[in-house]
Protein backbone atom coordinates (compact mmCIF):
# COMPACT_ATOMS: atom_id res chain seq x y z
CA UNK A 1 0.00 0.00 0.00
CA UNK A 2 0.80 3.46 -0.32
CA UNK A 3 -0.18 6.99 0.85
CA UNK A 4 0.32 10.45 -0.49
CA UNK A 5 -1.13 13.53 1.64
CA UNK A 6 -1.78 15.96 -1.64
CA UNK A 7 -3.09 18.65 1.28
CA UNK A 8 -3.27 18.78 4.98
CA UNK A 9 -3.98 21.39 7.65
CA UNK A 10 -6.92 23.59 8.95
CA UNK A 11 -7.30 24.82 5.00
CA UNK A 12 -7.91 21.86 3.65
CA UNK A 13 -7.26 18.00 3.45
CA UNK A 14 -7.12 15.19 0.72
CA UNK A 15 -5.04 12.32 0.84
CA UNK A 16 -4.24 9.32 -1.44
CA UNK A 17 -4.04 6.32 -0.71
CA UNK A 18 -3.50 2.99 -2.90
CA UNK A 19 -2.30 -0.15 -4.37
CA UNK A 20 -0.92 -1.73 -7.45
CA UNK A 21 -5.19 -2.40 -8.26
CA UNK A 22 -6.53 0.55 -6.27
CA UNK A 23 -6.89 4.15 -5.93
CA UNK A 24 -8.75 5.76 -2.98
CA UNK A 25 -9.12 9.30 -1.80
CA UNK A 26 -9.45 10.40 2.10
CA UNK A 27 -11.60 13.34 1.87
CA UNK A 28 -11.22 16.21 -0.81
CA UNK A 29 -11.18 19.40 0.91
CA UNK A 30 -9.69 21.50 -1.45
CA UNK A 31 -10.67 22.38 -5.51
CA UNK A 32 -11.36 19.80 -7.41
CA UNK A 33 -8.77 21.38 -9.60
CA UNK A 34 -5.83 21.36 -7.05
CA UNK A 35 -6.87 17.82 -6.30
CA UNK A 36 -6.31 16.81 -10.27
CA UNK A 37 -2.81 19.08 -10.05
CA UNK A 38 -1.87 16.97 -6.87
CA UNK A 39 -2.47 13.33 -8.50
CA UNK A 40 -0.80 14.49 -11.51
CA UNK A 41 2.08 15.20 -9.84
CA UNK A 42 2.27 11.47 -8.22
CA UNK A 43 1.54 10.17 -11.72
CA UNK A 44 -2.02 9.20 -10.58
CA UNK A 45 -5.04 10.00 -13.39
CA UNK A 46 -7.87 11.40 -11.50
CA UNK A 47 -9.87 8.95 -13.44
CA UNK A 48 -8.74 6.10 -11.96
CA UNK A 49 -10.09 6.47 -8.25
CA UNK A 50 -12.54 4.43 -7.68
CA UNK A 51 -13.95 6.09 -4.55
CA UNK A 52 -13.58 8.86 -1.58
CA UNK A 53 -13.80 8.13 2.06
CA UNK A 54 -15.08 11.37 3.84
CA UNK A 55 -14.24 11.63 7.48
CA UNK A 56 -17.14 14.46 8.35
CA UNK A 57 -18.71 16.90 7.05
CA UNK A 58 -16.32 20.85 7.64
CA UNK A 59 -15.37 22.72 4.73
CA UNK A 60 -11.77 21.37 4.74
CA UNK A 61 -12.97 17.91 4.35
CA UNK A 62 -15.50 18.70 1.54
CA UNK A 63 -15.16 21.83 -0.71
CA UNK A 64 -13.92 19.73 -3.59
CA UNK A 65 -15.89 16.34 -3.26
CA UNK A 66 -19.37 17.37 -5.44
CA UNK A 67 -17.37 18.53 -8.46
CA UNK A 68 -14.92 15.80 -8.29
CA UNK A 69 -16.93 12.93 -7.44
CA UNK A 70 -19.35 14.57 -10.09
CA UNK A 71 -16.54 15.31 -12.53
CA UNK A 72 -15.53 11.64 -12.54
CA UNK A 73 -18.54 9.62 -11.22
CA UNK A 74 -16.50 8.32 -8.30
CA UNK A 75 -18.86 6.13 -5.14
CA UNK A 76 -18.34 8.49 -2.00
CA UNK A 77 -18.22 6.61 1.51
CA UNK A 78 -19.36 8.29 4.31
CA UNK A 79 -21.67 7.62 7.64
CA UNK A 80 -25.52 8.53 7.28
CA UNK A 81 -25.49 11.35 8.64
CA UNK A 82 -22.52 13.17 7.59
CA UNK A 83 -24.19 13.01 3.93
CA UNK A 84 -27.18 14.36 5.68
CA UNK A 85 -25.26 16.86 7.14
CA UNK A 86 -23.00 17.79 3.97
CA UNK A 87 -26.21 18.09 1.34
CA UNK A 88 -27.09 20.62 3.81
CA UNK A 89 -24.45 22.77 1.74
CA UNK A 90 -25.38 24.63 -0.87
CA UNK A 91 -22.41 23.60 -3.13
CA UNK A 92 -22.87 19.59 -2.28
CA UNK A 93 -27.13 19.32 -2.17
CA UNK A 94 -26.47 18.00 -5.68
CA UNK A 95 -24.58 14.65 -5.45
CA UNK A 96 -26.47 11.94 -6.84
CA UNK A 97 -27.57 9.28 -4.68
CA UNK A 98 -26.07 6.33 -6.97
CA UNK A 99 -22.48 8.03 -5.88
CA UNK A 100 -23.22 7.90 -2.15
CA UNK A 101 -22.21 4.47 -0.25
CA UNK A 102 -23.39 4.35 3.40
CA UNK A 103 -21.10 3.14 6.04
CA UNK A 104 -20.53 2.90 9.92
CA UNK A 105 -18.21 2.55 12.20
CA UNK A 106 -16.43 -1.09 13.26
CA UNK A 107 -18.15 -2.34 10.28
CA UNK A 108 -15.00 -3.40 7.63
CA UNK A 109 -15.96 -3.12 4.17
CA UNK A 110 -13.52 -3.78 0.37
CA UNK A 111 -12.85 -1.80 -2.10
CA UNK A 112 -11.37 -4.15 -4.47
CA UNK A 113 -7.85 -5.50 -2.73
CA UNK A 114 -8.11 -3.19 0.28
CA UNK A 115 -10.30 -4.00 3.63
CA UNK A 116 -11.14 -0.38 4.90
CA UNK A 117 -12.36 -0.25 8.73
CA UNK A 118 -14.29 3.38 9.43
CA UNK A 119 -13.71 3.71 13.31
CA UNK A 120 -15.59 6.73 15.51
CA UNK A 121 -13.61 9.90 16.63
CA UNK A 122 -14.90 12.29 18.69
CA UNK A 123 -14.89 15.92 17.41
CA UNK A 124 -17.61 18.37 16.77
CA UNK A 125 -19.45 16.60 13.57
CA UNK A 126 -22.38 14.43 12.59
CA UNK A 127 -20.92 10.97 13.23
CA UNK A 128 -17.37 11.56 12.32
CA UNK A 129 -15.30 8.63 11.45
CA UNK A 130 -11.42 8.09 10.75
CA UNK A 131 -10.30 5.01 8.94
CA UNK A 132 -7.65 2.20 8.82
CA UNK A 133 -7.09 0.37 5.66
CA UNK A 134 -4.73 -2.66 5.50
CA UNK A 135 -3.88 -5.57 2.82
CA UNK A 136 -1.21 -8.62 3.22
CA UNK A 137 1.59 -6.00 2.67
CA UNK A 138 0.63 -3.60 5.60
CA UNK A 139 -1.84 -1.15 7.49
CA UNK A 140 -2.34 2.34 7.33
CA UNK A 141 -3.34 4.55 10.07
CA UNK A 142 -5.59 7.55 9.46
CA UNK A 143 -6.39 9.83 12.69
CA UNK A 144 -7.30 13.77 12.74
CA UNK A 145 -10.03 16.26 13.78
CA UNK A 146 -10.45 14.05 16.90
CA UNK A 147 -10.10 16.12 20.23
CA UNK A 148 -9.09 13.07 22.37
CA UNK A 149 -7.95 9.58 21.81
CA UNK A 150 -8.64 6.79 24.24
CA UNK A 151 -8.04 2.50 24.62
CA UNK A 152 -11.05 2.83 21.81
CA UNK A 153 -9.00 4.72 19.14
CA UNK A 154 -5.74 3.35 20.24
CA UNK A 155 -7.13 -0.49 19.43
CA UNK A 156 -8.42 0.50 16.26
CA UNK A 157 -4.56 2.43 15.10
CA UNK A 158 -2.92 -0.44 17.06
CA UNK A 159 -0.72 -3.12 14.24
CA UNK A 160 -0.12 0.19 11.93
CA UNK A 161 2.67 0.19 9.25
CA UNK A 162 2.09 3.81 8.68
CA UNK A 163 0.79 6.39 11.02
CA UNK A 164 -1.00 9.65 9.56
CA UNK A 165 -1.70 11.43 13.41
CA UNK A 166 -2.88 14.99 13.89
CA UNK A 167 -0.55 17.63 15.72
CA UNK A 168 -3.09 20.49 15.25
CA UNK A 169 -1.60 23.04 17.41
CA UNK A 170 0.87 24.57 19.95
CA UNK A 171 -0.82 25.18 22.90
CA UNK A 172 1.25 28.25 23.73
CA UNK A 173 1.00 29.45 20.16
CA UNK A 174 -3.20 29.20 20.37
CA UNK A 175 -3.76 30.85 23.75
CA UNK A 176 -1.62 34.27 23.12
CA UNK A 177 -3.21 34.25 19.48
CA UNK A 178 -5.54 36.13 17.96
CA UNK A 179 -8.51 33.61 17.96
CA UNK A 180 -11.70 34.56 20.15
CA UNK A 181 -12.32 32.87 23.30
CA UNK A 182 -14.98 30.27 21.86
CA UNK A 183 -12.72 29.34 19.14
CA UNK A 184 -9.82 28.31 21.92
CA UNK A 185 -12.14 26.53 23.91
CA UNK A 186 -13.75 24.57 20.94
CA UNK A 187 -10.34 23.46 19.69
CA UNK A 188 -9.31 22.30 22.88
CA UNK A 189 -12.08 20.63 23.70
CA UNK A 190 -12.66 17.02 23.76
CA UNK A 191 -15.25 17.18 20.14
CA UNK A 192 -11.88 19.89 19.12
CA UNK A 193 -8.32 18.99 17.77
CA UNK A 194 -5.02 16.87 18.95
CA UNK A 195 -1.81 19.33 20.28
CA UNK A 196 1.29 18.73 19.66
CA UNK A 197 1.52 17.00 22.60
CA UNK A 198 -1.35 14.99 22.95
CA UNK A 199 -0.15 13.78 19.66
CA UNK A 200 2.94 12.72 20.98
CA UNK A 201 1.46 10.59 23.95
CA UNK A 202 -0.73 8.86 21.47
CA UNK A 203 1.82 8.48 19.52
CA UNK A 204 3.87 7.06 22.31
CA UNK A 205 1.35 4.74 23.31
CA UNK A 206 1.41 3.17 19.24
CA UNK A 207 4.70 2.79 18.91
CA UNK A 208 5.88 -0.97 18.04
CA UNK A 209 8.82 -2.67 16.42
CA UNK A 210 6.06 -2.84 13.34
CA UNK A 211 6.05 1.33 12.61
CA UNK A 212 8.04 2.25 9.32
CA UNK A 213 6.37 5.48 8.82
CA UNK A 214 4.69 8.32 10.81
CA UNK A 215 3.05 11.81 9.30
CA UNK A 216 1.94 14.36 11.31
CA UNK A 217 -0.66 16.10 9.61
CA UNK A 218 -3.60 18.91 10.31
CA UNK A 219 -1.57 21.50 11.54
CA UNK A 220 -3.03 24.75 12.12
CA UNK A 221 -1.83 27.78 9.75
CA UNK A 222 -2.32 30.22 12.78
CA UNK A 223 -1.19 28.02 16.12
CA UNK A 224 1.59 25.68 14.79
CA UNK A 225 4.30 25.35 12.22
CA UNK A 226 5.75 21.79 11.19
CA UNK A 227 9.29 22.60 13.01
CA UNK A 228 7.55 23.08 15.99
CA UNK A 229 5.31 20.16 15.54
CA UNK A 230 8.26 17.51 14.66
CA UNK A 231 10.77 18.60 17.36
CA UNK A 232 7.42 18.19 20.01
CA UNK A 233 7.06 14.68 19.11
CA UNK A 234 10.43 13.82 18.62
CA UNK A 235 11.60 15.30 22.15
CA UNK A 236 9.02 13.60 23.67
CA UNK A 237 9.56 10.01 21.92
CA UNK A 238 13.25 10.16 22.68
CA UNK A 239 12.08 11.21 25.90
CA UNK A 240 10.83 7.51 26.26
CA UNK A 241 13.36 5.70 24.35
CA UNK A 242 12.31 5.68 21.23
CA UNK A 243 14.88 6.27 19.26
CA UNK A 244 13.71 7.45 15.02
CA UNK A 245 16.54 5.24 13.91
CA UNK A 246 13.39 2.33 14.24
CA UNK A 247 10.77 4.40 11.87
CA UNK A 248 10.86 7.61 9.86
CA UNK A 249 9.17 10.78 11.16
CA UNK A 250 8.20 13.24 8.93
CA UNK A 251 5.34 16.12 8.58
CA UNK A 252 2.68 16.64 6.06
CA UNK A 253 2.64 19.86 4.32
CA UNK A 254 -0.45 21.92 3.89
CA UNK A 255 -0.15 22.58 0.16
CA UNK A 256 2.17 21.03 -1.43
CA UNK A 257 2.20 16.37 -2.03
CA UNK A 258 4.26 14.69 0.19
CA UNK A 259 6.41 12.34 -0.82
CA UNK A 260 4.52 9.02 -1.45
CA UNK A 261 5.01 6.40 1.34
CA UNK A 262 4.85 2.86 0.57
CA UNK A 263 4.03 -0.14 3.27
């Protein structure tokens, strides 16, 4: 398997993620054009993917999935009621239904070679879900916009080849900024976003001979940069011996494909 993030951060977020027979998308939060640009540059055709998992429902996670999925009749994945919830917008009432594919949580489903297992996060959207995916050859980890892990999450990320873990913010960095009070309190709330920190101890708590690959990903344009974000979790897993010489760290960048990961 491999993974790609084409965009990630509080702007917007699409990743790829594939194999030799399949090509998937994780949400398409950005233009449907700068989702095309971002596949071309891995060498992917946009009209190859044969289907988008959305997480929830917020701007970031949606703005390009109607003209996309529309552009290139690709099945969309998501719970019940986040495609309640996203036909809502203005810009998305117009999916057709034959694109939509139901799913819940704990309930595994295939698309063609790759078992796909939504799981439930808890963050301020109508029944958001994150995802693992795995085939003979390895498991990938998907976790962000959740504002607290717990033995839940942890068993569901638990076995992962490749870990793709929000480090949202700084703490420091989001209470001298410039957001209002009810913005700070929603983002570190328990339906909000991971720190840097509480990245790290879940990250701490995952960590097994098995890891090749961890991405930290969401982080906030306003209350984090990826220095700060890295040297966090890196300070805090040497902190509790364990050393990167095991696995590769490494940070997502908010507009610009990563470098494509293989497992």
């Amino acid at each position: 398997m491999k993974l790609c993030s084409i965009a990630s951060g509080s702007s917007g977020n699409c990743i790829y993620v594939g194999s030799e027979r399949t090509n998937l998308l994780v949400d398409a939060g950005i233009s449907a054009k700068r989702i095309e640009h971002g596949l071309n540059r891995i060498d992917i055709r946009p009209d190859t993917i044969q289907g988008i998992l959305v997480t929830h429902e917020h701007s970031d996670h949606v703005t390009g999935l109607g003209v996309f999925a529309k552009r290139y009749h690709i099945p969309i994945y998501a719970t019940y009621e986040t495609v309640l919830a996203f036909r809502r917008i203005k810009f998305l009432s117009g999916i057709s239904d034959e694109l939509i594919n139901y799913i819940e949580p704990d309930r595994e489903f295939m698309i063609n070679d790759i078992s796909i297992e939504p799981f439930s996060i808890s963050h301020d959207a109508a029944n958001p879900v994150c995802y693992t995916m795995h085939m003979d050859s390895g498991k990938v980890g998907i976790a962000t916009d959740l504002g607290k892990y717990d033995d839940y999450v942890i068993s569901k990320l638990n076995g992962s080849d490749l870990l793709f873990i929000e480090a949202n913010y700084d703490i420091n960095m989001l209470m001298v900024g410039s957001y209002p009070y009810f913005l700070k309190q929603r983002i570190l709330g328990e339906k909000g976003h991971l720190s840097n920190d509480t990245c790290a101890e879940l990250i701490c708590k995952l960590i097994r001979k098995k890891n090749r690959h961890i991405i930290l990903a969401h982080l906030s344009k306003e209350n984090n940069y990826e220095e700060l974000a890295y040297e966090t979790v890196l300070c805090e897993l040497s902190r509790l011996g364990n050393p990167l010489s095991d696995f590769k760290l490494s940070v997502a960048r908010r507009d610009i494909p990563s470098d494509m990961v293989e497992v």
